[in-house]
N, C-alpha and C. Protein backbone atom coordinates (compact mmCIF):
# COMPACT_ATOMS: atom_id res chain seq x y z
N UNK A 1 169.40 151.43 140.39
CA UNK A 1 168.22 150.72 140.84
C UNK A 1 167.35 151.65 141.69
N UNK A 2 166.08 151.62 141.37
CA UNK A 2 165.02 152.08 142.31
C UNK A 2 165.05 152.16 143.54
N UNK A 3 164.36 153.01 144.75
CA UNK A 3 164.67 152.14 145.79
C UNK A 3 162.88 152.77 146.48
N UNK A 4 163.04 152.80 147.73
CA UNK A 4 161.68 152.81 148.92
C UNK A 4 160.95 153.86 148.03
N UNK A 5 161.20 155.25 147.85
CA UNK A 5 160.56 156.21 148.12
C UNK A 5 160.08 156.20 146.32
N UNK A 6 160.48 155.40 145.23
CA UNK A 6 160.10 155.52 144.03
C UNK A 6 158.85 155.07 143.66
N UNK A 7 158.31 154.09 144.99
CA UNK A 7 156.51 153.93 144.67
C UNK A 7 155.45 154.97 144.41
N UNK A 8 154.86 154.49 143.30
CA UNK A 8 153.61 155.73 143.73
C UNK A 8 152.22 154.80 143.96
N UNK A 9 151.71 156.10 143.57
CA UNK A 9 150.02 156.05 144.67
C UNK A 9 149.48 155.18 143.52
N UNK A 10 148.35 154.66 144.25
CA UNK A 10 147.53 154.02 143.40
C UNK A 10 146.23 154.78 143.21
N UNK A 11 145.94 155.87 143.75
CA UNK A 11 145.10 156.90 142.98
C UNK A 11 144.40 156.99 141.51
N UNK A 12 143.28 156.47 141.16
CA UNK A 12 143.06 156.72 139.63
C UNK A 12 143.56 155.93 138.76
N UNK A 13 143.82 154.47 139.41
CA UNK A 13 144.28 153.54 138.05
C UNK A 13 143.46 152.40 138.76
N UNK A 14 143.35 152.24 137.23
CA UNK A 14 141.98 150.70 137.23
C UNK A 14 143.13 149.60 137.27
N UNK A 15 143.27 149.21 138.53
CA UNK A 15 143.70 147.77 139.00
C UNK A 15 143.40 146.90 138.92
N UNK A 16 144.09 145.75 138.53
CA UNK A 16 143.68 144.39 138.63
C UNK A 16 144.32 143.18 139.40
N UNK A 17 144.46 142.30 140.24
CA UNK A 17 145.10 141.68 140.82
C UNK A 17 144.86 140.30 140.37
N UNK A 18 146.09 139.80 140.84
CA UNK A 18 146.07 138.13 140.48
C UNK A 18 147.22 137.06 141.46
N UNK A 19 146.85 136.32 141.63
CA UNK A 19 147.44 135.45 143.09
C UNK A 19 148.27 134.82 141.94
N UNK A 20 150.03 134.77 142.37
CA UNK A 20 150.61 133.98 141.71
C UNK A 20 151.19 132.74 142.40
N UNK A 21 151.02 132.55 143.88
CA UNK A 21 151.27 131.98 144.50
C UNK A 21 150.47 131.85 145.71
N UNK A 22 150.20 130.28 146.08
CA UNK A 22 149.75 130.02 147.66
C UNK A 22 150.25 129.16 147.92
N UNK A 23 151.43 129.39 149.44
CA UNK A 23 151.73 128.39 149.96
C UNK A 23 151.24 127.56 151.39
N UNK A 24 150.99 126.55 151.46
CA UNK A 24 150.60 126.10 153.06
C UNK A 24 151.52 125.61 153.68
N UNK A 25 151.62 126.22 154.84
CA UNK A 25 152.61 125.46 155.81
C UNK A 25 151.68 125.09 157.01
N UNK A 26 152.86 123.68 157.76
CA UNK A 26 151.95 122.72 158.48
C UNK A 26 153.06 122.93 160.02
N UNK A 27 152.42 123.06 160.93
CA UNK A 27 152.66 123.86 162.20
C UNK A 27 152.37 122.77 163.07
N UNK A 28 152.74 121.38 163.56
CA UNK A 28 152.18 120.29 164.87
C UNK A 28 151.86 120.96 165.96
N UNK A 29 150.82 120.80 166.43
CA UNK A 29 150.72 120.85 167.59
C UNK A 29 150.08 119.46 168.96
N UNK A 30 149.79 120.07 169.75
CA UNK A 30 149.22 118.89 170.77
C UNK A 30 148.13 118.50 170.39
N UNK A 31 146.78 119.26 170.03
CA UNK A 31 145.36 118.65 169.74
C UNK A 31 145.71 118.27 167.48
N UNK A 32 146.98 118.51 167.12
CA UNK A 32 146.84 117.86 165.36
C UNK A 32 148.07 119.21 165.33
N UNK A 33 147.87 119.12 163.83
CA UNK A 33 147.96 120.25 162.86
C UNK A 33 147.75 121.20 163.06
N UNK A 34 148.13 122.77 162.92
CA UNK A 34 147.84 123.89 162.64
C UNK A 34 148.11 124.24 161.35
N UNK A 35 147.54 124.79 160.06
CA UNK A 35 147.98 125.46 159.16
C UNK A 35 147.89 126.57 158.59
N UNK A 36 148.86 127.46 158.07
CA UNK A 36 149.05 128.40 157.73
C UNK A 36 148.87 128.74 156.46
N UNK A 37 148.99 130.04 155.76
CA UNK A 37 148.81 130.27 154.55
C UNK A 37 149.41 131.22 153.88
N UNK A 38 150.22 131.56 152.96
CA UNK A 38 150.78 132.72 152.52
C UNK A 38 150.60 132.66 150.91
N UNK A 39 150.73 134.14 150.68
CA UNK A 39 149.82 134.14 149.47
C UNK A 39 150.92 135.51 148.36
N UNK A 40 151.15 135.32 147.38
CA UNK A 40 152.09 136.07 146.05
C UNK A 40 151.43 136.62 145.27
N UNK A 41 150.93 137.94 145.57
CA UNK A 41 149.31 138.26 144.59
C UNK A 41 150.16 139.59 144.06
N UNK A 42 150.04 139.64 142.39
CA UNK A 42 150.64 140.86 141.53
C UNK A 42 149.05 141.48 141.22
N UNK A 43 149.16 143.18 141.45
CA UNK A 43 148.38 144.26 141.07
C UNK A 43 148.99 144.32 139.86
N UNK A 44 148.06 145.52 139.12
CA UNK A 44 148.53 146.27 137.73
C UNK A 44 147.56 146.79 137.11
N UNK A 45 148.09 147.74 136.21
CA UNK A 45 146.75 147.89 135.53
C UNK A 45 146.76 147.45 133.92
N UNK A 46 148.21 147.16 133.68
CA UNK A 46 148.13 146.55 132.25
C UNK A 46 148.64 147.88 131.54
N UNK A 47 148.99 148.71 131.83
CA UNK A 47 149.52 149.70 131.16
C UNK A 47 150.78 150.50 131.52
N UNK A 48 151.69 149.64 132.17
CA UNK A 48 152.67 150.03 132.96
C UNK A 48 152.95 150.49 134.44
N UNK A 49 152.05 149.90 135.09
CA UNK A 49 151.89 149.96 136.33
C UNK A 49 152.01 148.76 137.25
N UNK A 50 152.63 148.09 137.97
CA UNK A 50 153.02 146.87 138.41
C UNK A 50 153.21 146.99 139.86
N UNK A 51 152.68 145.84 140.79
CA UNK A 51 153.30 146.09 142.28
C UNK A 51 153.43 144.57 142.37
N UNK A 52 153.90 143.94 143.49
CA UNK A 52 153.64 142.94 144.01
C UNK A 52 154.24 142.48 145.43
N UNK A 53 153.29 142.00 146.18
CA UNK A 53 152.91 141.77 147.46
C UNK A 53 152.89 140.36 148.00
N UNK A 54 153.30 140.07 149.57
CA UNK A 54 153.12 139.29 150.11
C UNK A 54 152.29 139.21 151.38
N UNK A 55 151.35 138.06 151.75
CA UNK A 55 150.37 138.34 152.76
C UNK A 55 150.63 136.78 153.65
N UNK A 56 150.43 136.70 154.80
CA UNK A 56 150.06 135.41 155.45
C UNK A 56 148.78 135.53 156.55
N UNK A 57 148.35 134.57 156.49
CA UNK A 57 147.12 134.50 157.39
C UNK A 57 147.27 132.79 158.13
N UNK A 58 145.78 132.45 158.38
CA UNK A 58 145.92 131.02 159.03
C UNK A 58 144.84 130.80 157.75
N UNK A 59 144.13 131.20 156.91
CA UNK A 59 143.41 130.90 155.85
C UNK A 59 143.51 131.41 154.66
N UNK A 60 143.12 131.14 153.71
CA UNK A 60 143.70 131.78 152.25
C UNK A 60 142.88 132.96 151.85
N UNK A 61 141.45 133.25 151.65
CA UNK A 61 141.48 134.82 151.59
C UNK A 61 142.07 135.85 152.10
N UNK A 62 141.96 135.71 153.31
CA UNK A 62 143.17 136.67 154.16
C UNK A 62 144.27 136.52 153.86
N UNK A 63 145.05 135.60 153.58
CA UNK A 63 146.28 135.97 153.54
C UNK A 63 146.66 136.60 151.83
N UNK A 64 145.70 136.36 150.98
CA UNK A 64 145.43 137.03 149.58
C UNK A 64 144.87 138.37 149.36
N UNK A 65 144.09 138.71 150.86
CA UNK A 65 143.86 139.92 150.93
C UNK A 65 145.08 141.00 151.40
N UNK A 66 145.82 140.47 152.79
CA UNK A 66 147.25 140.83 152.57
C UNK A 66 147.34 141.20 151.39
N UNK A 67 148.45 140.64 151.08
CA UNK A 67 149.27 140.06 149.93
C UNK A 67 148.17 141.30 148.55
N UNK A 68 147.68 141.53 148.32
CA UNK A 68 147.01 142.62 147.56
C UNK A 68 147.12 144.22 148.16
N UNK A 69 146.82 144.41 149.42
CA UNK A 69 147.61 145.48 150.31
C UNK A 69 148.55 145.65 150.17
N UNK A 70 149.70 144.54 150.57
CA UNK A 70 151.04 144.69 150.76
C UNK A 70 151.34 144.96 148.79
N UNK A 71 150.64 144.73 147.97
CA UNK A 71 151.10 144.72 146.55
C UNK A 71 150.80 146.15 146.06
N UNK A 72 149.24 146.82 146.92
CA UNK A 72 148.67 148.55 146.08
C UNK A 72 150.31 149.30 146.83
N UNK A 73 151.00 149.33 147.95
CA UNK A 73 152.02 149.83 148.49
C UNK A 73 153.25 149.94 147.58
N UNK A 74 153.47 148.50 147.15
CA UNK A 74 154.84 148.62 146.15
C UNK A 74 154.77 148.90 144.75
N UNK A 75 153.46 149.79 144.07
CA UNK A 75 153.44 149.89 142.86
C UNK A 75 154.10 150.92 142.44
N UNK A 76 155.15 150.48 141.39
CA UNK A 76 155.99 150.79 140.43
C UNK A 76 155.39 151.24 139.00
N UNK A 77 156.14 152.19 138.27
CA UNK A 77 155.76 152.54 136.56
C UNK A 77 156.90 152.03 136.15
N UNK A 78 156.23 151.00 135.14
CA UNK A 78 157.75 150.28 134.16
C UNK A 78 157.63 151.06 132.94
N UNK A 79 158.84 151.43 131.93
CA UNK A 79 159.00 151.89 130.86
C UNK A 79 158.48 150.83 129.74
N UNK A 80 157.59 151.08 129.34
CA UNK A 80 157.22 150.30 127.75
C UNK A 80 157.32 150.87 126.76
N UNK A 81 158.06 149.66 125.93
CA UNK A 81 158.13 150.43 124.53
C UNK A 81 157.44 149.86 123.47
N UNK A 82 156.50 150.54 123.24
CA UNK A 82 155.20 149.33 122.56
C UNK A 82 154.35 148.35 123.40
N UNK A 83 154.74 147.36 122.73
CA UNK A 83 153.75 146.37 123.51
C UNK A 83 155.52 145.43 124.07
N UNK A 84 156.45 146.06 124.65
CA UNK A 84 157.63 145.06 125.13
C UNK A 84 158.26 145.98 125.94
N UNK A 85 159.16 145.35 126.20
CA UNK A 85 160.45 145.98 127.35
C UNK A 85 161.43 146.37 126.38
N UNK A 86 162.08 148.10 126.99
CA UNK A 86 162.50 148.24 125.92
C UNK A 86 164.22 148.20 125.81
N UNK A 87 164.51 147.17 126.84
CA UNK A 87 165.60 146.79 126.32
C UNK A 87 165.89 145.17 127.40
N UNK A 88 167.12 144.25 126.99
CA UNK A 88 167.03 143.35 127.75
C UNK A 88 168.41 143.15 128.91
N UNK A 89 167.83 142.49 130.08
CA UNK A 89 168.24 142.27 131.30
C UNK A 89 168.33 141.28 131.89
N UNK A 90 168.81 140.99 132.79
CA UNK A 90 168.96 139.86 133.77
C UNK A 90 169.25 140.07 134.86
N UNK A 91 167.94 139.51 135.84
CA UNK A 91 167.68 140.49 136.95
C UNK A 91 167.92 139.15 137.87
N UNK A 92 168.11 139.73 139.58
CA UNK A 92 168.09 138.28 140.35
C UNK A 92 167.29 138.44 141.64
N UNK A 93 167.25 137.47 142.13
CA UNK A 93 166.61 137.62 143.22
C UNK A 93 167.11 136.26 143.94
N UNK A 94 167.92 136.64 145.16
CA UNK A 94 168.51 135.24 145.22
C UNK A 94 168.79 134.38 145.20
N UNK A 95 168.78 133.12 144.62
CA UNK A 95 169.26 132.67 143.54
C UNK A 95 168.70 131.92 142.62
N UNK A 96 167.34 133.34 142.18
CA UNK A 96 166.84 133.09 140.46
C UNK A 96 167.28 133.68 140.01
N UNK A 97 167.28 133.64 138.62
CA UNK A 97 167.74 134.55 137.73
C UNK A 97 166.58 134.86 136.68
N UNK A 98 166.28 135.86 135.99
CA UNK A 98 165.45 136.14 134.93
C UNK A 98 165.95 136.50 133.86
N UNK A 99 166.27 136.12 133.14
CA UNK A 99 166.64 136.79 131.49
C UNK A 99 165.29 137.51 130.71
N UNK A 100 165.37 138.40 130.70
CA UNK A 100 163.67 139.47 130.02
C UNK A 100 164.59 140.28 128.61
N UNK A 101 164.00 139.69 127.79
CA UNK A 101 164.42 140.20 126.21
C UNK A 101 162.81 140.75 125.46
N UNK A 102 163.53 141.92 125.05
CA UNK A 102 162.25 142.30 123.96
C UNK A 102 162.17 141.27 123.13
N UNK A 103 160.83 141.51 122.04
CA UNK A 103 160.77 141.00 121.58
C UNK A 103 159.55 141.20 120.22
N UNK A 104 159.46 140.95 119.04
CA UNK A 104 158.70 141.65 117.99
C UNK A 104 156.98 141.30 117.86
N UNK A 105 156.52 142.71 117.99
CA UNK A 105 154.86 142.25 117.90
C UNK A 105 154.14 141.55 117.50
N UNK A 106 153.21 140.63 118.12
CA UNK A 106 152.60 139.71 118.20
C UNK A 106 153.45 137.88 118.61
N UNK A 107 154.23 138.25 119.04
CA UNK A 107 155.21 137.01 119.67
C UNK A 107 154.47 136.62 121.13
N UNK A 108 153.85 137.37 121.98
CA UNK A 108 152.66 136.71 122.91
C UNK A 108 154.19 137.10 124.43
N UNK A 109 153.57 136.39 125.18
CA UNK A 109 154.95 136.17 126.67
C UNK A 109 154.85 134.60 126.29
N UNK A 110 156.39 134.78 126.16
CA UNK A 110 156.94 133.49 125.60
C UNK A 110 158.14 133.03 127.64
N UNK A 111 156.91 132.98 128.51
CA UNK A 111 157.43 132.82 129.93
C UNK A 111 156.86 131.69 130.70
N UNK A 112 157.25 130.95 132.17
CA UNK A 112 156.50 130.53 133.08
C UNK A 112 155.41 131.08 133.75
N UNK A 113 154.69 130.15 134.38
CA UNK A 113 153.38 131.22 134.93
C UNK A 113 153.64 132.23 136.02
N UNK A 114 154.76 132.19 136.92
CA UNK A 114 154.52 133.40 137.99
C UNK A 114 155.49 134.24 137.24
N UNK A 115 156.57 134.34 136.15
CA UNK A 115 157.06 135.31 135.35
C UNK A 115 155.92 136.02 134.40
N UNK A 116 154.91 135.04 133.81
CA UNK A 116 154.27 135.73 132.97
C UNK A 116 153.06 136.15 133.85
N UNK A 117 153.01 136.02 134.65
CA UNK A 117 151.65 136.37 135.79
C UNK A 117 151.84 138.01 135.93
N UNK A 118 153.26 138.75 136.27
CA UNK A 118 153.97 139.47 136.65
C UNK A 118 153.88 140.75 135.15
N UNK A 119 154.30 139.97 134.14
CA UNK A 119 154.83 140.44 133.30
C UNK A 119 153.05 141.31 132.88
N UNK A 120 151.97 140.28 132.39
CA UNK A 120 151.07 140.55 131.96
C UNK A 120 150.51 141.69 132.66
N UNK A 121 150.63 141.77 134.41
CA UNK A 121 150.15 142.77 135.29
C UNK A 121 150.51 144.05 134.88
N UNK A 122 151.83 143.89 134.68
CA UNK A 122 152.38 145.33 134.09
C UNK A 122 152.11 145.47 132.87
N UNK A 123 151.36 145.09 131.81
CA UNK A 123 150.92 145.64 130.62
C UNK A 123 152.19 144.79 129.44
N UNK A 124 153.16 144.51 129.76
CA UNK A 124 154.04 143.65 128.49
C UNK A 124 153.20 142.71 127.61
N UNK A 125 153.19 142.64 126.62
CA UNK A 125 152.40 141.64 125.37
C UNK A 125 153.40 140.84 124.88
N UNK A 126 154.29 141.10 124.28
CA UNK A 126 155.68 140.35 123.57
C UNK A 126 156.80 140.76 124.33
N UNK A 127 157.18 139.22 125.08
CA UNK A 127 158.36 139.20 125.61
C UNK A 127 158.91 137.84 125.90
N UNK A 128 159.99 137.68 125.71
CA UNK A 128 160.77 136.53 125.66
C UNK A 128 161.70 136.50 126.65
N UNK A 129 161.66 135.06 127.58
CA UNK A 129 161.99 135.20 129.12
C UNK A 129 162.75 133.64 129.13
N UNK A 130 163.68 133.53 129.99
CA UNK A 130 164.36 132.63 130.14
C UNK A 130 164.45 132.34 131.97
N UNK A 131 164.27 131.53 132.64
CA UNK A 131 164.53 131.31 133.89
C UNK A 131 166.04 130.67 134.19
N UNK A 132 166.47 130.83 135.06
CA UNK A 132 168.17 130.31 135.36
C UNK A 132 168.30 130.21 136.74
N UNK A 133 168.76 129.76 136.88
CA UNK A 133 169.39 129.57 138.76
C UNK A 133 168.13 128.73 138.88
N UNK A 134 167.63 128.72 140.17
CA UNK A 134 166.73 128.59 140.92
C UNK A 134 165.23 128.42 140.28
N UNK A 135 164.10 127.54 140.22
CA UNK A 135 162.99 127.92 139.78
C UNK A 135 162.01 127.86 140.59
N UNK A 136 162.34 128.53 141.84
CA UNK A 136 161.15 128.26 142.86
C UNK A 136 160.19 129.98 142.54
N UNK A 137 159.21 129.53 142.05
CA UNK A 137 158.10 130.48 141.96
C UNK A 137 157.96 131.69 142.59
N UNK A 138 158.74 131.82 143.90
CA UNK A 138 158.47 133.14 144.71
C UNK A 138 159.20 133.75 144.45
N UNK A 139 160.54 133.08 144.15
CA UNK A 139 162.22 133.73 143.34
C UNK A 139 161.93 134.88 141.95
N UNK A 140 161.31 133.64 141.62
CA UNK A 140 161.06 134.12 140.12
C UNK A 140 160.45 135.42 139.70
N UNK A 141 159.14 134.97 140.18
CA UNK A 141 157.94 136.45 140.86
C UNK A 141 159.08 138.03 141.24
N UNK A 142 159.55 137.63 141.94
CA UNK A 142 160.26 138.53 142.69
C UNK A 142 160.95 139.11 142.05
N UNK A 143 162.34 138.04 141.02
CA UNK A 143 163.51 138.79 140.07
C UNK A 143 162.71 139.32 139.04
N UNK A 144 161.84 138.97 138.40
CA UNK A 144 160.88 139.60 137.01
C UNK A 144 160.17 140.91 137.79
N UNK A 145 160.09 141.14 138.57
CA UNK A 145 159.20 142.30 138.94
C UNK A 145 160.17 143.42 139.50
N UNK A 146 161.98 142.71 139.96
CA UNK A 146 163.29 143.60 140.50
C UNK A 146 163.45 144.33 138.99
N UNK A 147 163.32 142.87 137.75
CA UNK A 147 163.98 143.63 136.69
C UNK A 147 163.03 144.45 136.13
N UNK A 148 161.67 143.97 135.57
CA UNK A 148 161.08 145.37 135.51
C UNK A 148 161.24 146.94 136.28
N UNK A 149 161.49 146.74 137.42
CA UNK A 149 161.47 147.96 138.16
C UNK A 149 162.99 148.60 138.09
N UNK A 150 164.27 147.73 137.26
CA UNK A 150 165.19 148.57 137.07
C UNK A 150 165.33 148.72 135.98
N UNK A 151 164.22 148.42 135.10
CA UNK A 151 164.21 148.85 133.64
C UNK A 151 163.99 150.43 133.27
N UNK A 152 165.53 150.81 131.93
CA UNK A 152 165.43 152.58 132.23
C UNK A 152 164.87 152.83 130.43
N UNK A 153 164.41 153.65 130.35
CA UNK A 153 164.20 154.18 128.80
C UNK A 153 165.50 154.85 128.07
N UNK A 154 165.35 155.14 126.88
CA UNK A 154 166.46 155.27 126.35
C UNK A 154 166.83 157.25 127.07
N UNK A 155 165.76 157.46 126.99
CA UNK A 155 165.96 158.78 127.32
C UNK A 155 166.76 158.84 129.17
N UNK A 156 166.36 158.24 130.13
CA UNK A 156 167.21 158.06 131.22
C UNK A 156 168.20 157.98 131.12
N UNK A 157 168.94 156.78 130.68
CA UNK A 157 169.97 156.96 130.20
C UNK A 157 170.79 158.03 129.29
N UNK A 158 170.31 158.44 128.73
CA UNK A 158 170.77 159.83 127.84
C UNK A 158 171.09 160.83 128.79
N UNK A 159 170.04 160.93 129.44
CA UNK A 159 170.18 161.83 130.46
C UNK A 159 171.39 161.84 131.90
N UNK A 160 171.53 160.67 132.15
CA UNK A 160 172.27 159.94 133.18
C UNK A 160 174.14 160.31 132.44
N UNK A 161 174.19 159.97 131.06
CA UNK A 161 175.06 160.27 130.59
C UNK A 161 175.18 161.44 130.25
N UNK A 162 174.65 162.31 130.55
CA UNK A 162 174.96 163.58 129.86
C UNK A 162 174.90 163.72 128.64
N UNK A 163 174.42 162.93 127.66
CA UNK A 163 174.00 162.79 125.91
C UNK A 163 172.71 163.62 125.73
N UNK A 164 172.87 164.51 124.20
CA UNK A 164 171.42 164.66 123.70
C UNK A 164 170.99 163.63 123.08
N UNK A 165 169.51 163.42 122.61
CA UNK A 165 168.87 162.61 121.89
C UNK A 165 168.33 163.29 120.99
């Protein structure tokens, strides 16, 4: 698995962002309510480039503007093979689970919306996704974007094993 120092720069790639999540939380106080805002926004550029970020504020642009910061920081290069992932996994994130299977061209993302929110950021076209455990949206977000980022090409592995190709 990947870890801190495998991000790169976002230098020279046409980004795009998209909020996969806003949550409000409600804070009592003496004069009412206070509320808060936190926000699940995936970068990408659609060509194998993927981050995703979390932001909070007391209002929702800000905390979406976060949450897009905190997302140009964690961008990752996923291996594509074609228009899919090029092999399949099951990734977690405490206790979701993601099942991410290739899958044959022109099959579309056959996913939920913050899996396929994720998936599309990073450039995947055909992929076939299963949710398990848990289906709370931030889980989900999270394990689809762990398993992309421990997704290896065939050649890594070759290499890892000591095999020619």
């Amino acid at each position: 698995m990947r870890r801190e120092n495998d991000y790169i720069d976002e230098e020279g790639l046409d980004l795009t962002d998209d909020t996969v999540l806003i949550n409000r939380t409600a804070k009592v106080m003496k004069g009412g309510r206070r509320f808060g805002f936190s926000a699940l926004v995936v970068v990408g550029d659609g060509r194998g480039v993927v981050g995703l970020g979390y932001g909070k504020a007391r209002e929702v642009p800000p905390s979406i503007e976060k949450g897009k910061r905190d997302a140009l920081k964690k961008l990752v290069r996923v291996p594509l093979k074609g228009t899919t992932v090029p092999h399949a996994i099951v990734a977690e994130f405490r206790s979701s689970k993601v099942k991410i299977m290739p899958a044959a061209p022109g099959t579309g993302i056959i996913a939920g919306a913050p899996v396929r929110k994720v998936l599309e950021a990073a450039g995947v076209r055909d992929v076939l996704t299963k949710a398990l455990g848990s289906k709370n949206p931030m889980n989900l977000a999270k394990a689809t974007f762990e398993g992309l980022r421990s997704m290896k090409t065939r050649r890594e592995v070759a290499e890892r094993r000591g095999v020619e190709i």
